[in-house]
N, C-alpha and C. Protein backbone atom coordinates (compact mmCIF):
# COMPACT_ATOMS: atom_id res chain seq x y z
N UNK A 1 119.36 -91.28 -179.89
CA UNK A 1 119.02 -89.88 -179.78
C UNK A 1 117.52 -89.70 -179.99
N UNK A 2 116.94 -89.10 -179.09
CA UNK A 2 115.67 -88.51 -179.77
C UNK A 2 115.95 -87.42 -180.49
N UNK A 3 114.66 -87.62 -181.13
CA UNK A 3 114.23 -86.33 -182.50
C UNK A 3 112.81 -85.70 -181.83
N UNK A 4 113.13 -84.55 -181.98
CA UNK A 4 111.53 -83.98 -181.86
C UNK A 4 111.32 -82.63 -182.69
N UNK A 5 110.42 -82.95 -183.50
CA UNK A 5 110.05 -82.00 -184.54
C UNK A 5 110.05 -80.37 -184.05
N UNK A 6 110.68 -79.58 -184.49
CA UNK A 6 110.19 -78.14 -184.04
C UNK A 6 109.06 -77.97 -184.32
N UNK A 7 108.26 -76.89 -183.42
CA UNK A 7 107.43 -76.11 -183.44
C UNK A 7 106.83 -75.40 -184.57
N UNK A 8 107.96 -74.85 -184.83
CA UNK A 8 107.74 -73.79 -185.71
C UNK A 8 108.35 -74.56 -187.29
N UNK A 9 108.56 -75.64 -187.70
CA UNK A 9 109.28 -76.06 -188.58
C UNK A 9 110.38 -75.94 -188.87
N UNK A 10 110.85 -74.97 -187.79
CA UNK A 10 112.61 -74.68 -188.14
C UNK A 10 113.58 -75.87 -188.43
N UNK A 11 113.23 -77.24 -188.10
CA UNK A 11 114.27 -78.47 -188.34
C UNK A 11 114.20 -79.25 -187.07
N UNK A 12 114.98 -79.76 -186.72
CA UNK A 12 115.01 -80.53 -185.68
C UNK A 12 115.47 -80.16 -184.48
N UNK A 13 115.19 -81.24 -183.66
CA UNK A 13 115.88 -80.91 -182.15
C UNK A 13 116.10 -82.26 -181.39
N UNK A 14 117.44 -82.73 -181.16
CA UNK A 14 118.05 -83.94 -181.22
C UNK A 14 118.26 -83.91 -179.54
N UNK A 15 117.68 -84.94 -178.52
CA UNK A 15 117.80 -84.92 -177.33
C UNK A 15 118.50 -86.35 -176.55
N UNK A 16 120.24 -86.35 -176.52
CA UNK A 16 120.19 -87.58 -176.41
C UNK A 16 119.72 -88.21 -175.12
N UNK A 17 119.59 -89.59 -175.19
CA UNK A 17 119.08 -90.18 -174.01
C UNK A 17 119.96 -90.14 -172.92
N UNK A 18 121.29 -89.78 -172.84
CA UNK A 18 121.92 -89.41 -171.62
C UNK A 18 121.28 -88.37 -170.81
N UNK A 19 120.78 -87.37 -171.97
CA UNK A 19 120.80 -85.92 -171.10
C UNK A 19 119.29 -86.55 -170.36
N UNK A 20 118.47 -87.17 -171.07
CA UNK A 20 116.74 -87.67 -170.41
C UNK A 20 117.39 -88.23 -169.07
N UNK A 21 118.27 -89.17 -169.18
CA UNK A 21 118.85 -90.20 -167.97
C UNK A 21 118.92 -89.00 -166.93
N UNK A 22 119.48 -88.09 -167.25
CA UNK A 22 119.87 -87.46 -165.92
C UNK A 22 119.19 -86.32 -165.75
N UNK A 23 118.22 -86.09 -166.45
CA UNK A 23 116.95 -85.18 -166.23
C UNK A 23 115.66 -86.24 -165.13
N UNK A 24 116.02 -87.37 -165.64
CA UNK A 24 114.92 -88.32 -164.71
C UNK A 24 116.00 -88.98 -163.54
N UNK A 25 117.33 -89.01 -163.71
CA UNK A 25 117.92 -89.11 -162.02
C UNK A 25 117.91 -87.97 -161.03
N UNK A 26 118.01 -87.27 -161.43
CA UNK A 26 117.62 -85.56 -161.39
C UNK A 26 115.93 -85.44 -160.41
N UNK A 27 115.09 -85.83 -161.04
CA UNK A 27 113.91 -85.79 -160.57
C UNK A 27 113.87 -86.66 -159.77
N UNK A 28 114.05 -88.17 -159.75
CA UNK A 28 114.40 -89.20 -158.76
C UNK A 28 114.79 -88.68 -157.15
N UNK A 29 116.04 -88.09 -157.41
CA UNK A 29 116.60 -88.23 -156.50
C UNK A 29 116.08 -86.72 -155.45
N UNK A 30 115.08 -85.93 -156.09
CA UNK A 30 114.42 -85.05 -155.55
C UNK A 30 113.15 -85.61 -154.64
N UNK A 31 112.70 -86.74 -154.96
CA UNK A 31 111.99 -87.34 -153.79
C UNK A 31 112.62 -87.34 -152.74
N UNK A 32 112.09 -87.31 -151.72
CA UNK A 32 111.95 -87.41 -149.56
C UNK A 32 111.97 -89.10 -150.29
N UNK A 33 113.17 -89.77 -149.34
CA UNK A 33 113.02 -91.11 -149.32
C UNK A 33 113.85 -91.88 -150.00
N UNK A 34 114.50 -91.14 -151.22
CA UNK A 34 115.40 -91.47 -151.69
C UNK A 34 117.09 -91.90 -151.54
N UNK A 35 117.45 -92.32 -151.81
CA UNK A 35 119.00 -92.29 -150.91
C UNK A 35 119.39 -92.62 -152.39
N UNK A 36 119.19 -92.92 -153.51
CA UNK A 36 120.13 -93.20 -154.26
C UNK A 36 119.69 -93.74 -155.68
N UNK A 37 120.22 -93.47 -157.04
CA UNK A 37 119.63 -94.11 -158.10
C UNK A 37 120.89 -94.88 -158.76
N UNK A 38 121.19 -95.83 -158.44
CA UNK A 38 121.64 -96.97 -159.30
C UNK A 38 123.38 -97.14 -158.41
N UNK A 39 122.77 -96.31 -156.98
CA UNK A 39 124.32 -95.67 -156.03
C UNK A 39 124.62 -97.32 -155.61
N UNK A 40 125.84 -97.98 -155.55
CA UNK A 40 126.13 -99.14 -154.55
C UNK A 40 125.84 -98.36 -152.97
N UNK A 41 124.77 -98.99 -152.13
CA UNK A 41 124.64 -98.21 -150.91
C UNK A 41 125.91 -98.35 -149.54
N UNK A 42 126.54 -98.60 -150.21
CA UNK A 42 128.12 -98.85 -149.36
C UNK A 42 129.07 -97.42 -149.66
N UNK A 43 128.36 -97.04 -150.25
CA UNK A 43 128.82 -95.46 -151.30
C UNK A 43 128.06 -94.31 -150.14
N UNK A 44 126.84 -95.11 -149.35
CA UNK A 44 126.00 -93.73 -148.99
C UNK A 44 126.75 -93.46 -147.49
N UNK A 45 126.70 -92.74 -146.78
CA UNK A 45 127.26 -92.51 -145.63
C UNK A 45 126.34 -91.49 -144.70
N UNK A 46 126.10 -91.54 -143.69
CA UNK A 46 125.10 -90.70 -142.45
C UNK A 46 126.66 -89.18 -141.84
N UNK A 47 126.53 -88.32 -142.33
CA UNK A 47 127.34 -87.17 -141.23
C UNK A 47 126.08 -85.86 -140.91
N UNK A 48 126.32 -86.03 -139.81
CA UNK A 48 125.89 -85.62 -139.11
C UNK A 48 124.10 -85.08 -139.76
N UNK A 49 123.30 -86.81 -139.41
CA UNK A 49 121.96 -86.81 -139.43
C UNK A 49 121.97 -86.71 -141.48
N UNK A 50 122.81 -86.29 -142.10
CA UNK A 50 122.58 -86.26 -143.46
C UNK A 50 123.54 -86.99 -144.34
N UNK A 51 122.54 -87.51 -144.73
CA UNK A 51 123.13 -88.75 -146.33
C UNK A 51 123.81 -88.34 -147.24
N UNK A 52 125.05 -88.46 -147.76
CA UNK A 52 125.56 -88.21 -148.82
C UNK A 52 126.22 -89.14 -149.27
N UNK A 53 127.08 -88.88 -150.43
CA UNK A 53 127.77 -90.03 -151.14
C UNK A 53 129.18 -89.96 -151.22
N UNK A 54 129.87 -90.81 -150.99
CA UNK A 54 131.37 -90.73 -150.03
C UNK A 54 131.85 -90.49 -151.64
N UNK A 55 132.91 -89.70 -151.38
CA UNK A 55 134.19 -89.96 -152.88
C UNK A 55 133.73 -88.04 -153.45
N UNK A 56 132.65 -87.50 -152.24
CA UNK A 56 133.04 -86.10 -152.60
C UNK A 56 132.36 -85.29 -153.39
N UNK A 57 132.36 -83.78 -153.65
CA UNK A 57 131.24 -83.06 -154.34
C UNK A 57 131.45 -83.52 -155.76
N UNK A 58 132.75 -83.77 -156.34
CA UNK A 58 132.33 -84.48 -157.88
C UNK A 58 131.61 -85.35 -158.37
N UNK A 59 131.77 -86.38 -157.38
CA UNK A 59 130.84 -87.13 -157.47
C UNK A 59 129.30 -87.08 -157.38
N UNK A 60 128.87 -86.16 -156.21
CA UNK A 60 127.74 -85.79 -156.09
C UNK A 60 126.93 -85.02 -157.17
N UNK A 61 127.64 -83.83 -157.93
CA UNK A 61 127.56 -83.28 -159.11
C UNK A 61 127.70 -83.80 -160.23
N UNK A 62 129.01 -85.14 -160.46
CA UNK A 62 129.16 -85.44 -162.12
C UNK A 62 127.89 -85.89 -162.46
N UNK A 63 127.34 -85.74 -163.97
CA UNK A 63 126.56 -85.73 -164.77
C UNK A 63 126.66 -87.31 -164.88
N UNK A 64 127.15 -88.16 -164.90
CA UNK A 64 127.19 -89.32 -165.23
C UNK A 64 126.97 -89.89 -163.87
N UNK A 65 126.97 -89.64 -162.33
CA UNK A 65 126.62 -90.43 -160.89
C UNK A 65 125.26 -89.87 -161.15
N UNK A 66 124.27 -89.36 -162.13
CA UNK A 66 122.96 -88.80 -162.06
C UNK A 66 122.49 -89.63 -162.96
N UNK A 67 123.01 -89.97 -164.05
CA UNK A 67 122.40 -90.98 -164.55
C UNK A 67 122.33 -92.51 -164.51
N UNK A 68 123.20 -92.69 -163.48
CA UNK A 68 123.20 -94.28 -162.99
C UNK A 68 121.99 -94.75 -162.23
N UNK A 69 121.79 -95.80 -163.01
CA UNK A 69 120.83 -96.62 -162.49
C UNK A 69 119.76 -96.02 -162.93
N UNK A 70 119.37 -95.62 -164.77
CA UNK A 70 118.22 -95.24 -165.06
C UNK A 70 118.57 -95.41 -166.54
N UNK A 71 117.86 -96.01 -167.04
CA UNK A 71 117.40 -96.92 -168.57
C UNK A 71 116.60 -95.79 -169.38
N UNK A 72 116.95 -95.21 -170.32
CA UNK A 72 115.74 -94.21 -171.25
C UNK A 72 116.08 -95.25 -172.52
N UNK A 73 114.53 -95.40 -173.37
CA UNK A 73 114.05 -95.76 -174.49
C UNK A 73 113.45 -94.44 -175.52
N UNK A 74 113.92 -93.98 -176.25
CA UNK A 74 112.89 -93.37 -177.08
C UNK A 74 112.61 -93.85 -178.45
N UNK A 75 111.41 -93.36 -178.75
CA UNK A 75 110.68 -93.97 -180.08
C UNK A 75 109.64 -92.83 -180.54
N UNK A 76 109.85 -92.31 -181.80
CA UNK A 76 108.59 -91.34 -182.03
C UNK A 76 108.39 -90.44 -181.31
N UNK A 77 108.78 -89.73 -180.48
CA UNK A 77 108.65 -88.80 -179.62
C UNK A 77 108.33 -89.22 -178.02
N UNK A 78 107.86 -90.75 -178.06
CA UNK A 78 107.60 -91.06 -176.76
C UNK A 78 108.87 -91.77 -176.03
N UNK A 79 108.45 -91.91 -174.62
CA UNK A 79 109.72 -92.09 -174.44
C UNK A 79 109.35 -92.99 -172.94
N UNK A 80 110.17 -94.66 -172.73
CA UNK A 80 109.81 -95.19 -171.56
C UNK A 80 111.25 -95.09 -170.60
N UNK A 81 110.97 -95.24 -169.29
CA UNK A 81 111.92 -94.97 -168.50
C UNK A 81 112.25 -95.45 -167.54
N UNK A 82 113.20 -96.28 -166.91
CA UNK A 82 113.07 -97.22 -165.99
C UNK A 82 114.49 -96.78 -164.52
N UNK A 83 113.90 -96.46 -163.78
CA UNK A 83 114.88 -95.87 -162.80
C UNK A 83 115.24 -96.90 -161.29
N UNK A 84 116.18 -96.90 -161.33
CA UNK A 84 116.20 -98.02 -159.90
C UNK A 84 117.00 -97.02 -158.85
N UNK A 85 116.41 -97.68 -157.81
CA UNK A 85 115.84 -96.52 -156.31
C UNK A 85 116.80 -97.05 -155.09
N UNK A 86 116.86 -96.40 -154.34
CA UNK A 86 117.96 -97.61 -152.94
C UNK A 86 116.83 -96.36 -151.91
N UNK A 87 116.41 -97.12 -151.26
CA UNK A 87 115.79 -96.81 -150.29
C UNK A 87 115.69 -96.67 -148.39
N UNK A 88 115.72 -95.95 -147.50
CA UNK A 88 115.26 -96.54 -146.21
C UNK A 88 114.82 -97.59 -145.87
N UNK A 89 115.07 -98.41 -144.90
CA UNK A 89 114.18 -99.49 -144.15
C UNK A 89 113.52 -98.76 -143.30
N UNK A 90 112.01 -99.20 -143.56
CA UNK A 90 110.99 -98.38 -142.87
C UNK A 90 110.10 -97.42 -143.77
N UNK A 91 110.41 -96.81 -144.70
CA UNK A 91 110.15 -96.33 -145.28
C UNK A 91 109.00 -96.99 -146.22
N UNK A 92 107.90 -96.06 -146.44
CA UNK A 92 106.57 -96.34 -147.43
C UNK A 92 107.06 -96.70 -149.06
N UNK A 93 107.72 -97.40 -149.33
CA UNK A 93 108.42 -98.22 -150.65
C UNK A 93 107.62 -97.90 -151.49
N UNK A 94 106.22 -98.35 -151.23
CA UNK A 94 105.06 -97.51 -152.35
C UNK A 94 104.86 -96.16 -152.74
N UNK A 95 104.91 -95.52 -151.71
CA UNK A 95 104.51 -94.39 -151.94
C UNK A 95 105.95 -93.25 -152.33
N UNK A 96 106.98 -93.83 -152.26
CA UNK A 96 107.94 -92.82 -152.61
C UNK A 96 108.31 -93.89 -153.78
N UNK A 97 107.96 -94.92 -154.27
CA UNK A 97 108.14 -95.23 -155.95
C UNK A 97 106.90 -94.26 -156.44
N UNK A 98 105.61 -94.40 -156.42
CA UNK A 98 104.56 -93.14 -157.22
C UNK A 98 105.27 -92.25 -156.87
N UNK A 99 105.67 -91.41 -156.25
CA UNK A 99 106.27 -90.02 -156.13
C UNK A 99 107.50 -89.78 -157.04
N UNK A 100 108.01 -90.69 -157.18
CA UNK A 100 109.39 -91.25 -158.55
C UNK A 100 108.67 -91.05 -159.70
N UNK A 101 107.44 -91.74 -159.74
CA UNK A 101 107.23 -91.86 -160.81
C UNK A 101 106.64 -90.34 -161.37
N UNK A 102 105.84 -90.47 -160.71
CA UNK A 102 105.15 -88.33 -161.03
C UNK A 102 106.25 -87.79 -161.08
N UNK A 103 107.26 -87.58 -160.52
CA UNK A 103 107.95 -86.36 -160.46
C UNK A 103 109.21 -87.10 -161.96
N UNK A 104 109.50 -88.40 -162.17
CA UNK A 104 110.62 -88.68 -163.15
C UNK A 104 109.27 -87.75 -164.56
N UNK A 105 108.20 -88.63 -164.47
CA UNK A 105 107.24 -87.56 -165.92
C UNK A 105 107.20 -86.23 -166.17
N UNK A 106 106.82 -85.91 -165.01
CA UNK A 106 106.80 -84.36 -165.58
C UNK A 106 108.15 -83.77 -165.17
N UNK A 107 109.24 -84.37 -165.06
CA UNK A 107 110.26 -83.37 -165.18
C UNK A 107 110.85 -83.50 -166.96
N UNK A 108 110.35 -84.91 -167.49
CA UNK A 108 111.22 -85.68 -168.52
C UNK A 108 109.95 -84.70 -169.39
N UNK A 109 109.03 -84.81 -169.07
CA UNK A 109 107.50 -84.04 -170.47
C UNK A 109 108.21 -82.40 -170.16
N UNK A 110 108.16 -81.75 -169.25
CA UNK A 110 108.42 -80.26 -169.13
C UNK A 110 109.39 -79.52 -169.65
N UNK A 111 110.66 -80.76 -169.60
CA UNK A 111 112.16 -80.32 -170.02
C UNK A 111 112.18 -80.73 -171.54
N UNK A 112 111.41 -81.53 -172.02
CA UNK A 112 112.27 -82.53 -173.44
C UNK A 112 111.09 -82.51 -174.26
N UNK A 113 109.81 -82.36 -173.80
CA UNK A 113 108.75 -82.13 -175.18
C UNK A 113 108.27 -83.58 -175.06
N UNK A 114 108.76 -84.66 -174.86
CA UNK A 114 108.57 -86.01 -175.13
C UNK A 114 107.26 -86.64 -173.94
N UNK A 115 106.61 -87.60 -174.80
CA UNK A 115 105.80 -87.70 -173.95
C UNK A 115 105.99 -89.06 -173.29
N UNK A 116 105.67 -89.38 -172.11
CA UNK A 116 106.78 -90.29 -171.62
C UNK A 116 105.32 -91.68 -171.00
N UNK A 117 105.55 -92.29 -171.67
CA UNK A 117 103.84 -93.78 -171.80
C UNK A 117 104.75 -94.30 -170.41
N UNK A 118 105.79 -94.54 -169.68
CA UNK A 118 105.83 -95.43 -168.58
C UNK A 118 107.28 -95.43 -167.56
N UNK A 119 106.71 -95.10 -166.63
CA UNK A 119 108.17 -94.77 -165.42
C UNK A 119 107.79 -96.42 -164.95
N UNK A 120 109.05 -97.06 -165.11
CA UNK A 120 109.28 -98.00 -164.08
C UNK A 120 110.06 -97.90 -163.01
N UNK A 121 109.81 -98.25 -161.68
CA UNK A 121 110.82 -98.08 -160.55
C UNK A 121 110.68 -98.82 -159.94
N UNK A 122 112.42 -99.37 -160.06
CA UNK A 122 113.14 -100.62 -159.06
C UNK A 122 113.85 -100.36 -157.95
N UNK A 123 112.77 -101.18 -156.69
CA UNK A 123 113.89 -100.57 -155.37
C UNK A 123 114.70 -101.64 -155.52
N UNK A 124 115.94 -101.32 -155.98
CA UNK A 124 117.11 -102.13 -156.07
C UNK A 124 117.58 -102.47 -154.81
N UNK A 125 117.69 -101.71 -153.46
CA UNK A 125 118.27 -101.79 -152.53
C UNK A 125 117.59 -100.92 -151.09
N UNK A 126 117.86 -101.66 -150.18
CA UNK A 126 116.98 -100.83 -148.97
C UNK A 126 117.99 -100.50 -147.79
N UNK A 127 118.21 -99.74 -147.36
CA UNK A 127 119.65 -98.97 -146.80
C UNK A 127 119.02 -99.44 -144.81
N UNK A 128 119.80 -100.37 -143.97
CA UNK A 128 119.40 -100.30 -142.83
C UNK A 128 119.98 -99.70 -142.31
N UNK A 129 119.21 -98.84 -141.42
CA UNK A 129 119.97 -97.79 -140.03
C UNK A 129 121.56 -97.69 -139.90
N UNK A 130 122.50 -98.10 -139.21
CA UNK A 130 123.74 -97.63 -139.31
C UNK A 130 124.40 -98.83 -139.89
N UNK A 131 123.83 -99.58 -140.26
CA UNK A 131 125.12 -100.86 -141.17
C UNK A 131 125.21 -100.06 -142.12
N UNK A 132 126.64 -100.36 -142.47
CA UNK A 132 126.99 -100.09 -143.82
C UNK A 132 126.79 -100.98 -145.04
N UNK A 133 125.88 -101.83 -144.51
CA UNK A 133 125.47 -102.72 -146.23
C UNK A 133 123.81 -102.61 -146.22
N UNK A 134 123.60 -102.49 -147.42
CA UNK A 134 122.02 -102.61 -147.87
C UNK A 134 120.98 -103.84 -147.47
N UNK A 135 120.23 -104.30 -146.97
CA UNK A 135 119.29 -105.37 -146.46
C UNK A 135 119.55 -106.26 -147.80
N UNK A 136 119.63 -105.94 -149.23
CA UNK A 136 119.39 -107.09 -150.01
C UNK A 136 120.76 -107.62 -150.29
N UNK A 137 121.84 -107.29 -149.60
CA UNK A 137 123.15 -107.48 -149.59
C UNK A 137 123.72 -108.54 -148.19
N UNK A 138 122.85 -108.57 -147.38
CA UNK A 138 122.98 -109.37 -145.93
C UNK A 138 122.83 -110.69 -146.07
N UNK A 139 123.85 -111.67 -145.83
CA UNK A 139 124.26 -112.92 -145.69
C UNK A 139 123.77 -113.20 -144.03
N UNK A 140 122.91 -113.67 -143.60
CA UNK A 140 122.65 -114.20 -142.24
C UNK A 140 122.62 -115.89 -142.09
């Protein structure tokens, strides 16, 4: 759990690292480029021109498919964070991990008080055009 001192001295304010997990899958998955944080990409599916995740709006909504595939550490108020990504083939890999990374910080500093020393992001997986398996999953 994090602790973070009130403001005003009123006592504490206890933030567990689930709720950070899915405040920073949350921000993740708000990047252009994204297809998925910690999703098996056999899960993702194309209807009509748009990506979603097969097994339905619960899934898409439960609080726990938001925090998969994202690691929170806290210590002292700071807090490190490590999110893994499934991505496009074709896609600028660099530039939509920095965009992970800006947007996992200041959603995790804006929402939680905590100040956050390091976003790591793993493209775990890279999603090709209409196969249904991920490029790092292909036996050739």
């Amino acid at each position: 759990m994090a602790e973070i001192k009130a403001a005003k001295g009123f006592g504490t304010i206890t933030i567990s690292e689930d709720v950070i997990a899915i405040i920073a899958g949350t921000a993740a998955m708000e990047i252009e480029g994204v297809l998925g944080t910690g999703h098996n990409l056999k899960d993702i599916k194309e209807v009509g021109g748009i990506k979603s995740i097969k097994g339905g709006i619960a899934e898409i909504l439960g609080y726990k498919s938001l925090s998969k595939g994202v690691k929170v550490e806290v210590f002292d108020g700071d807090a490190k964070i490590e999110v893994n990504i499934s991505t496009e083939f074709g896609a600028k890999i660099h530039e939509i991990a920095e965009n992970v990374q800006q947007n996992v910080k200041n959603a995790v500093e804006t929402m939680t008080g905590l100040n956050v020393l390091v976003v790591n992001v793993n493209v775990a997986s890279v999603h090709i055009g209409k196969e249904d398996e991920p490029a790092t999953d292909r036996r050739d």
